[in-house]
PDB file of N, CA and C in Angstrom:
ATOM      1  N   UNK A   1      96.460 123.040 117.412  1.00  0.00           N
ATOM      2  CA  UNK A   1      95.116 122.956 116.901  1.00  0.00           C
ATOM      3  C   UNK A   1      94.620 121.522 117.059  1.00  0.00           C
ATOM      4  N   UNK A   2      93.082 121.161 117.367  1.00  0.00           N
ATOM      5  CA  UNK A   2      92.591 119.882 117.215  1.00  0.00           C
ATOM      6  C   UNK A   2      92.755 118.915 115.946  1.00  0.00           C
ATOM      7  N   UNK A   3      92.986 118.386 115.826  1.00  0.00           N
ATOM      8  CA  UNK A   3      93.203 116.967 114.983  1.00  0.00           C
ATOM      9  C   UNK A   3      91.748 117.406 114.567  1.00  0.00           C
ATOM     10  N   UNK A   4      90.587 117.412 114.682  1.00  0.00           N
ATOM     11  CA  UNK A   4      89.073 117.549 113.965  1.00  0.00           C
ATOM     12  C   UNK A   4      89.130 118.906 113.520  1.00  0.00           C
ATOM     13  N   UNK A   5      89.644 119.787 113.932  1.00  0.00           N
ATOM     14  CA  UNK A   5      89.481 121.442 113.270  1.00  0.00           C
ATOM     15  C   UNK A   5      90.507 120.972 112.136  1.00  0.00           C
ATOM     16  N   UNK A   6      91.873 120.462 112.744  1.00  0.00           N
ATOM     17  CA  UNK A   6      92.920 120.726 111.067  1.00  0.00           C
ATOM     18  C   UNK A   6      92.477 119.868 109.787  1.00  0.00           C
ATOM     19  N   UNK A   7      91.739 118.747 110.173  1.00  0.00           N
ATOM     20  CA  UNK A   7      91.214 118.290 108.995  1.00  0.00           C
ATOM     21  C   UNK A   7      90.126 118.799 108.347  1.00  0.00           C
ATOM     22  N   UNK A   8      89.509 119.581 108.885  1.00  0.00           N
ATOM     23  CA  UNK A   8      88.560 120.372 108.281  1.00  0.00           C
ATOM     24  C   UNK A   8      89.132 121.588 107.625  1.00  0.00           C
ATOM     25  N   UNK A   9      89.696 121.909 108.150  1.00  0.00           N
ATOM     26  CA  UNK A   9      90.755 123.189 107.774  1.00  0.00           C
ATOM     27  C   UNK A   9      91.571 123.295 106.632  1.00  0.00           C
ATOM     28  N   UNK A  10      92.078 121.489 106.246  1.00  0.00           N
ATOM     29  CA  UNK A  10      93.104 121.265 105.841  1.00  0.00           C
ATOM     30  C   UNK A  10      92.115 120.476 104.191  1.00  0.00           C
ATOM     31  N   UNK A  11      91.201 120.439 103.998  1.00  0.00           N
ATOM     32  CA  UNK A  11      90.216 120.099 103.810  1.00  0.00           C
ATOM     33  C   UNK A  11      90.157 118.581 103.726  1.00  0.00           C
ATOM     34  N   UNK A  12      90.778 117.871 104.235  1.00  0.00           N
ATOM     35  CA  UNK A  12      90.934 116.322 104.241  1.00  0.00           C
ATOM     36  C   UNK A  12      89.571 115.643 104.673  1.00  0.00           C
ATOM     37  N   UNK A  13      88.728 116.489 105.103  1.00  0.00           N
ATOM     38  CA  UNK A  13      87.833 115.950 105.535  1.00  0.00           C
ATOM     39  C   UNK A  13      86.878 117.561 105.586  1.00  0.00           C
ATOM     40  N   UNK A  14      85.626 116.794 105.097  1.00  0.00           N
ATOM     41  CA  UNK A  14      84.934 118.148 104.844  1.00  0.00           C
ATOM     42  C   UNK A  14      84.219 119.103 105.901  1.00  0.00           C
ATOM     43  N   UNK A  15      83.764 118.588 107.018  1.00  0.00           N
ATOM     44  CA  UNK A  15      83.130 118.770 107.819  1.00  0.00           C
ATOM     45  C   UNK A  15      83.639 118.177 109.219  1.00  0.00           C
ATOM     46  N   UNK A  16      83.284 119.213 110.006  1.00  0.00           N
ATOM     47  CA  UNK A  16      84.319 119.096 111.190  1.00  0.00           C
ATOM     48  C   UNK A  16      83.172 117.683 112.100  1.00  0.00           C
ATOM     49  N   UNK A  17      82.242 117.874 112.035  1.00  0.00           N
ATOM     50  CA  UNK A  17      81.245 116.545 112.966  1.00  0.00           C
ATOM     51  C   UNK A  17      81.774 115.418 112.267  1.00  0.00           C
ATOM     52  N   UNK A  18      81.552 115.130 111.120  1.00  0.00           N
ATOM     53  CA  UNK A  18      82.449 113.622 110.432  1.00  0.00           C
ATOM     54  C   UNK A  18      83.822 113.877 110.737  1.00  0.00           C
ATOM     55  N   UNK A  19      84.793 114.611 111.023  1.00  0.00           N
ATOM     56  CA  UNK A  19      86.275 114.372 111.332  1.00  0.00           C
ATOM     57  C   UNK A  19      86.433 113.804 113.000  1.00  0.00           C
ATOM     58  N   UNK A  20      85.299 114.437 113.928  1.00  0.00           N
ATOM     59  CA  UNK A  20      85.109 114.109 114.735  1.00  0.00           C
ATOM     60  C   UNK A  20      84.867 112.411 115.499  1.00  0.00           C
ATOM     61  N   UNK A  21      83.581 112.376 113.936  1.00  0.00           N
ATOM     62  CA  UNK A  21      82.810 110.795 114.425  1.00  0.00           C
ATOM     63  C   UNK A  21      84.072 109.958 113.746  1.00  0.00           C
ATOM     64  N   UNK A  22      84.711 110.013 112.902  1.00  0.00           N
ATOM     65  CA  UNK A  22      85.882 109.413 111.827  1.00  0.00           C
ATOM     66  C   UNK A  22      87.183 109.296 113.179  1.00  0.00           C
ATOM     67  N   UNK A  23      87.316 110.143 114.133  1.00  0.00           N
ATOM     68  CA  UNK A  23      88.486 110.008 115.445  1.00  0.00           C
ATOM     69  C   UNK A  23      87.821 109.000 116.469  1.00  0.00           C
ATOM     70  N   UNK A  24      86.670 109.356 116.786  1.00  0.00           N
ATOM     71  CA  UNK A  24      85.929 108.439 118.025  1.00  0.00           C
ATOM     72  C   UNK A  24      86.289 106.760 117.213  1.00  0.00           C
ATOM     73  N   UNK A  25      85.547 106.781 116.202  1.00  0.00           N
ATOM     74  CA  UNK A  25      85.345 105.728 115.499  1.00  0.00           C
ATOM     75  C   UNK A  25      87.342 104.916 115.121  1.00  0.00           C
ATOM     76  N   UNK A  26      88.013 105.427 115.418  1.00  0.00           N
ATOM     77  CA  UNK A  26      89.324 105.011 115.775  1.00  0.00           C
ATOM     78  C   UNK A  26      90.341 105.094 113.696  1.00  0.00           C
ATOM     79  N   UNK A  27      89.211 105.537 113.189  1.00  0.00           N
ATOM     80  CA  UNK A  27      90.060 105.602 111.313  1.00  0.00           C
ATOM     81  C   UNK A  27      90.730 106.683 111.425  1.00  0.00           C
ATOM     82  N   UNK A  28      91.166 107.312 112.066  1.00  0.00           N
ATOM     83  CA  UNK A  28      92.277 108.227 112.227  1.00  0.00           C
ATOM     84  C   UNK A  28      93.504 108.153 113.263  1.00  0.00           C
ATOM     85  N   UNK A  29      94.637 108.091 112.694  1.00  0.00           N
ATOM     86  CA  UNK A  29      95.756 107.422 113.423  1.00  0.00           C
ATOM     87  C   UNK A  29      96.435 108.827 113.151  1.00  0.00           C
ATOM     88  N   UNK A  30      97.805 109.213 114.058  1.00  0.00           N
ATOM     89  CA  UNK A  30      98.187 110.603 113.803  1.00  0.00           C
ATOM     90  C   UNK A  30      99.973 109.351 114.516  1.00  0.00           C
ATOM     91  N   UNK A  31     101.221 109.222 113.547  1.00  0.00           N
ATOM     92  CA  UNK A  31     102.623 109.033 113.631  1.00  0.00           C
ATOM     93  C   UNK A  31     102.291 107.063 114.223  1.00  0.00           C
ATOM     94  N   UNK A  32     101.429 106.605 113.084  1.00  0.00           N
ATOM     95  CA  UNK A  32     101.107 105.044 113.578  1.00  0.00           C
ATOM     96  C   UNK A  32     100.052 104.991 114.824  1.00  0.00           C
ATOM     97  N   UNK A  33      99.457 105.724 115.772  1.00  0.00           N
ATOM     98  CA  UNK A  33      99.011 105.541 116.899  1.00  0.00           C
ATOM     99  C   UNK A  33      97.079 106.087 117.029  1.00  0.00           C
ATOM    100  N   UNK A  34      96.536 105.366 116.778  1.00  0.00           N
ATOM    101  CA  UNK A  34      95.095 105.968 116.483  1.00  0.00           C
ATOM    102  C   UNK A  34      94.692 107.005 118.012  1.00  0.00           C
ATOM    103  N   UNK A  35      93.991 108.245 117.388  1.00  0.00           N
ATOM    104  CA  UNK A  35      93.691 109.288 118.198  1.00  0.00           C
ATOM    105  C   UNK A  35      92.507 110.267 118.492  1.00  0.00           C
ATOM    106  N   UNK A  36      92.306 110.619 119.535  1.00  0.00           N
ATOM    107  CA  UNK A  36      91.205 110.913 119.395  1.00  0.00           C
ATOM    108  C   UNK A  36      90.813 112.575 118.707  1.00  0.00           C
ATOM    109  N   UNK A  37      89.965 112.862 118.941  1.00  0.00           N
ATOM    110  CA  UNK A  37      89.727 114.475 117.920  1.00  0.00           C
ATOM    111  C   UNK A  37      90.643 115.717 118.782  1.00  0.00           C
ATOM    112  N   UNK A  38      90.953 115.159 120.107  1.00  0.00           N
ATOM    113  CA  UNK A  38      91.158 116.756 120.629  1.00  0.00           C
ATOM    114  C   UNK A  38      92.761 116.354 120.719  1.00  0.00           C
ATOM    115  N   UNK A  39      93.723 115.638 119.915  1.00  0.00           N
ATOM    116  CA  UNK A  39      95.197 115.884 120.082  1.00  0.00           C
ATOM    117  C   UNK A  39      95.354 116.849 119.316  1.00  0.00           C
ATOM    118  N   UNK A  40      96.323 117.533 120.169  1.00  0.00           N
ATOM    119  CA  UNK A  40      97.197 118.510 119.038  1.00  0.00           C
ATOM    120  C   UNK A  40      98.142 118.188 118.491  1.00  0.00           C
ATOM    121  N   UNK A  41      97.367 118.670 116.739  1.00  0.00           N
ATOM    122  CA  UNK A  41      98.044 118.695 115.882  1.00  0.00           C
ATOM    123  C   UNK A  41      99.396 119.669 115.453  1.00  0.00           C
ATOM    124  N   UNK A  42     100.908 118.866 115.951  1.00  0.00           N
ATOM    125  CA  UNK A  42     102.026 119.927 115.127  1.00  0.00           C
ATOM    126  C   UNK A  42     102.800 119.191 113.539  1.00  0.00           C
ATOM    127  N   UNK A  43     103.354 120.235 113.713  1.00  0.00           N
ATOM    128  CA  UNK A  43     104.025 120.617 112.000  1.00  0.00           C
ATOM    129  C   UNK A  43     105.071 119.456 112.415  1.00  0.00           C
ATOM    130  N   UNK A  44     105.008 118.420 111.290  1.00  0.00           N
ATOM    131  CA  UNK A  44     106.077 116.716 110.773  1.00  0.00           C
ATOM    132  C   UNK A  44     105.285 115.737 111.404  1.00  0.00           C
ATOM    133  N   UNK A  45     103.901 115.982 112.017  1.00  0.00           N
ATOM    134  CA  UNK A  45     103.005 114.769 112.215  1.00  0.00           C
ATOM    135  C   UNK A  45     102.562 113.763 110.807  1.00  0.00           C
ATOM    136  N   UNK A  46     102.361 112.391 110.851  1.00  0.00           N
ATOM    137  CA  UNK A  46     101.997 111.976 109.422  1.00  0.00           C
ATOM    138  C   UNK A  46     100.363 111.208 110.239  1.00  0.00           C
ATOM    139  N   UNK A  47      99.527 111.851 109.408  1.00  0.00           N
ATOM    140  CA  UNK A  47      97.940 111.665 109.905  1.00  0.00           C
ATOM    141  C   UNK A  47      97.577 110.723 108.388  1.00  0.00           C
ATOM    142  N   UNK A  48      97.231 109.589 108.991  1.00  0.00           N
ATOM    143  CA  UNK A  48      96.392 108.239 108.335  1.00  0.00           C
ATOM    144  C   UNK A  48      94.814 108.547 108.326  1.00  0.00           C
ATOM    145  N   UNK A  49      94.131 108.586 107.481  1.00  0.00           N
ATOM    146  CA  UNK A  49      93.117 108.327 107.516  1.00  0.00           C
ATOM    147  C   UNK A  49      91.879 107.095 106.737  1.00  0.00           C
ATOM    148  N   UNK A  50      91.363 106.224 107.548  1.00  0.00           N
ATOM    149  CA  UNK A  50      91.090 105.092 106.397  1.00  0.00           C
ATOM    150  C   UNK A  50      89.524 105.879 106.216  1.00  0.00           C
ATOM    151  N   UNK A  51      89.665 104.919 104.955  1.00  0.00           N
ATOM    152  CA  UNK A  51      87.941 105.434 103.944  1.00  0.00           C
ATOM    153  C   UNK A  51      87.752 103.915 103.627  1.00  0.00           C
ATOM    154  N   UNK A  52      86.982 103.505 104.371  1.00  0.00           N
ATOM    155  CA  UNK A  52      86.762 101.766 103.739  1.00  0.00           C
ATOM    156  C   UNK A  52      87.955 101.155 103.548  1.00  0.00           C
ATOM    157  N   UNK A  53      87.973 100.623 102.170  1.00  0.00           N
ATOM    158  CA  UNK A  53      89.071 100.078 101.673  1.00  0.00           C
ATOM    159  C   UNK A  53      90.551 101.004 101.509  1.00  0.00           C
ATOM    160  N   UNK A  54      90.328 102.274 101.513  1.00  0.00           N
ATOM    161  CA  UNK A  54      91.717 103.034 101.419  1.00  0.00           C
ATOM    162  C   UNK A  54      91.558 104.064 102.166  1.00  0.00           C
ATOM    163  N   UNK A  55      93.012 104.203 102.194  1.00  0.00           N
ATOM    164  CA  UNK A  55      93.750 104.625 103.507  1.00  0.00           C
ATOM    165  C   UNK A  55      94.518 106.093 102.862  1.00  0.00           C
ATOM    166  N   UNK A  56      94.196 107.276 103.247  1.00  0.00           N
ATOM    167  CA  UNK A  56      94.907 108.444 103.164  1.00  0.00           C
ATOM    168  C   UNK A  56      95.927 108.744 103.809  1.00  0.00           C
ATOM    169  N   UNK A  57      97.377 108.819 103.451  1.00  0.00           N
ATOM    170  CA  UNK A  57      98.235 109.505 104.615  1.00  0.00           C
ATOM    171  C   UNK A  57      98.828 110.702 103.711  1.00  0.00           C
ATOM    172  N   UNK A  58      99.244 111.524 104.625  1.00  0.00           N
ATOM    173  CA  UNK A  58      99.639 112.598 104.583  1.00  0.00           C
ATOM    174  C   UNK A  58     100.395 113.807 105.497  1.00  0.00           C
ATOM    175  N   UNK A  59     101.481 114.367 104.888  1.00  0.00           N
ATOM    176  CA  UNK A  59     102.082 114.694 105.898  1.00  0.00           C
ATOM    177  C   UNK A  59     101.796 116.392 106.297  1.00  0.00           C
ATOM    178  N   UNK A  60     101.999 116.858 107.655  1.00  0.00           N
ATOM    179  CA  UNK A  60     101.035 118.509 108.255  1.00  0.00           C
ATOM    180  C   UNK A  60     102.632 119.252 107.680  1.00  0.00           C
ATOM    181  N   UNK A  61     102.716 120.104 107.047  1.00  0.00           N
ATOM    182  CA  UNK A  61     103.332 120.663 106.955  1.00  0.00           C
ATOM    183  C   UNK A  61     103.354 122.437 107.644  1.00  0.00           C
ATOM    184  N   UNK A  62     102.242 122.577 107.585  1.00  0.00           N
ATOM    185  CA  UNK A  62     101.766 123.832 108.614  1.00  0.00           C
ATOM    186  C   UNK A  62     100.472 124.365 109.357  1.00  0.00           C
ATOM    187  N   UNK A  63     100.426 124.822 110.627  1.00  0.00           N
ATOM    188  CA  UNK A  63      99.213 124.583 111.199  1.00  0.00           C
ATOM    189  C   UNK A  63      98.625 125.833 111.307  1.00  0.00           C
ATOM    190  N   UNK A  64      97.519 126.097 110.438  1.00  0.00           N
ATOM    191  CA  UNK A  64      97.075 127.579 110.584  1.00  0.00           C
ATOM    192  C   UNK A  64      95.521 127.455 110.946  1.00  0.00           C
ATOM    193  N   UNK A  65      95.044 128.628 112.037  1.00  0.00           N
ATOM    194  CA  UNK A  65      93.110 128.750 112.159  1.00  0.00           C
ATOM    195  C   UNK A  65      92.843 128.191 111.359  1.00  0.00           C
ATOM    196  N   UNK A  66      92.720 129.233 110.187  1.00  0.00           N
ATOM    197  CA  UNK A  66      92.291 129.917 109.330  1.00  0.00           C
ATOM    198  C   UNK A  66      93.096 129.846 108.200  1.00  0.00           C
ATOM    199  N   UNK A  67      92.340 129.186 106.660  1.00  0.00           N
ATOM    200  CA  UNK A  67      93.429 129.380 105.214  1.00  0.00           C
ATOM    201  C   UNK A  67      91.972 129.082 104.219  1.00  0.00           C
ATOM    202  N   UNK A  68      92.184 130.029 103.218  1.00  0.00           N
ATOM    203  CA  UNK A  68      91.548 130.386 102.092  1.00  0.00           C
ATOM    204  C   UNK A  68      91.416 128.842 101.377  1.00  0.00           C
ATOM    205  N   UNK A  69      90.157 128.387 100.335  1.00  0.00           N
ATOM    206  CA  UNK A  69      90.097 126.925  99.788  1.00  0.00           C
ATOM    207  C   UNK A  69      91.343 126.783  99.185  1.00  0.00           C
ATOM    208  N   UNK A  70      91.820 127.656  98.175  1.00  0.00           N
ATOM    209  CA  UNK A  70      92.568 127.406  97.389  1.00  0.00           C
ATOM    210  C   UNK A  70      94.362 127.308  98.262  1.00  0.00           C
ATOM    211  N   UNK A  71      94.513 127.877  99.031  1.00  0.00           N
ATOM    212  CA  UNK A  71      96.153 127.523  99.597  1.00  0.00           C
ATOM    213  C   UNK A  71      95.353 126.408 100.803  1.00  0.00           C
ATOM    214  N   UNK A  72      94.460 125.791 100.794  1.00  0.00           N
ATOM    215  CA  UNK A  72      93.930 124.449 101.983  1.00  0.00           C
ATOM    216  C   UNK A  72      95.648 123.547 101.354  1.00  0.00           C
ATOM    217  N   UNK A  73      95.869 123.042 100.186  1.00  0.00           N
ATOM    218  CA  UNK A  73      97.033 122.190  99.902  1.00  0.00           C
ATOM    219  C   UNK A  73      98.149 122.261 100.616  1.00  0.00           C
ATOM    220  N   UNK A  74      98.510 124.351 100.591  1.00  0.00           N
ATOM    221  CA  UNK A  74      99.705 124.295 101.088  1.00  0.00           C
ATOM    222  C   UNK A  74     100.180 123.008 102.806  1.00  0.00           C
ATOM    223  N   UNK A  75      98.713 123.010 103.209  1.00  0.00           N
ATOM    224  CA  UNK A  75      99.134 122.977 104.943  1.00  0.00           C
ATOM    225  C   UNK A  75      99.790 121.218 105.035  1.00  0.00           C
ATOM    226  N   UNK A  76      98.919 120.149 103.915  1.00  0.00           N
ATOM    227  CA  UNK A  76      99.556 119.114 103.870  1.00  0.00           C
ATOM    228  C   UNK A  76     100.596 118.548 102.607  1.00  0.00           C
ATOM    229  N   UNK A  77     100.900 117.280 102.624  1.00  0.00           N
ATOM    230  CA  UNK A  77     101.452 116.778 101.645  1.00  0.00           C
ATOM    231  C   UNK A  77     101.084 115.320 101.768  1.00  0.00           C
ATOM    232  N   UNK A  78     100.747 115.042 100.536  1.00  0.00           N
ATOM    233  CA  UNK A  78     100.388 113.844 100.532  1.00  0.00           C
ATOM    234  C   UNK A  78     101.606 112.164 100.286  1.00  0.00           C
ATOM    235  N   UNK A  79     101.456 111.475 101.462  1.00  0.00           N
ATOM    236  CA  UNK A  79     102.410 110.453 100.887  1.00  0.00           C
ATOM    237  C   UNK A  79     102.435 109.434  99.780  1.00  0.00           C
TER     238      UNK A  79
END
């Protein structure tokens, strides 16, 4: 799956056009290495994301289309 669909998916990011402009714009790093929106995302990747002053990481624990709001948690873990 795209790095911009799983964060939308995953709900780390709400909207798939800002997960997009947030990859171009280089605040998304996927195992230390900043990336763009269309890598694929697999299961033991650790995806960084900065917000200004702070920095989200978190680890993919599973990569699905499609997941209901409430199991969105299961897919990451947060470090």
């Amino acid at each position: 799956m795209r790095l911009d669909k799983f964060l939308k998916v995953s709900r780390l990011i709400k909207r798939r056009t800002v997960a997009n402009e947030a990859c171009d714009a280089g605040r998304v790093s996927v195992n230390g290495k900043p990336q763009k929106a269309g890598y694929e995302v697999k299961t033991g990747d650790v995806i960084a994301i900065s917000f200004g002053q702070k920095t989200v990481e978190a680890e993919v624990l599973d990569v699905q289309e499609t997941v209901k709001k409430e199991n969105a948690g299961d897919l990451i873990r947060f470090l």
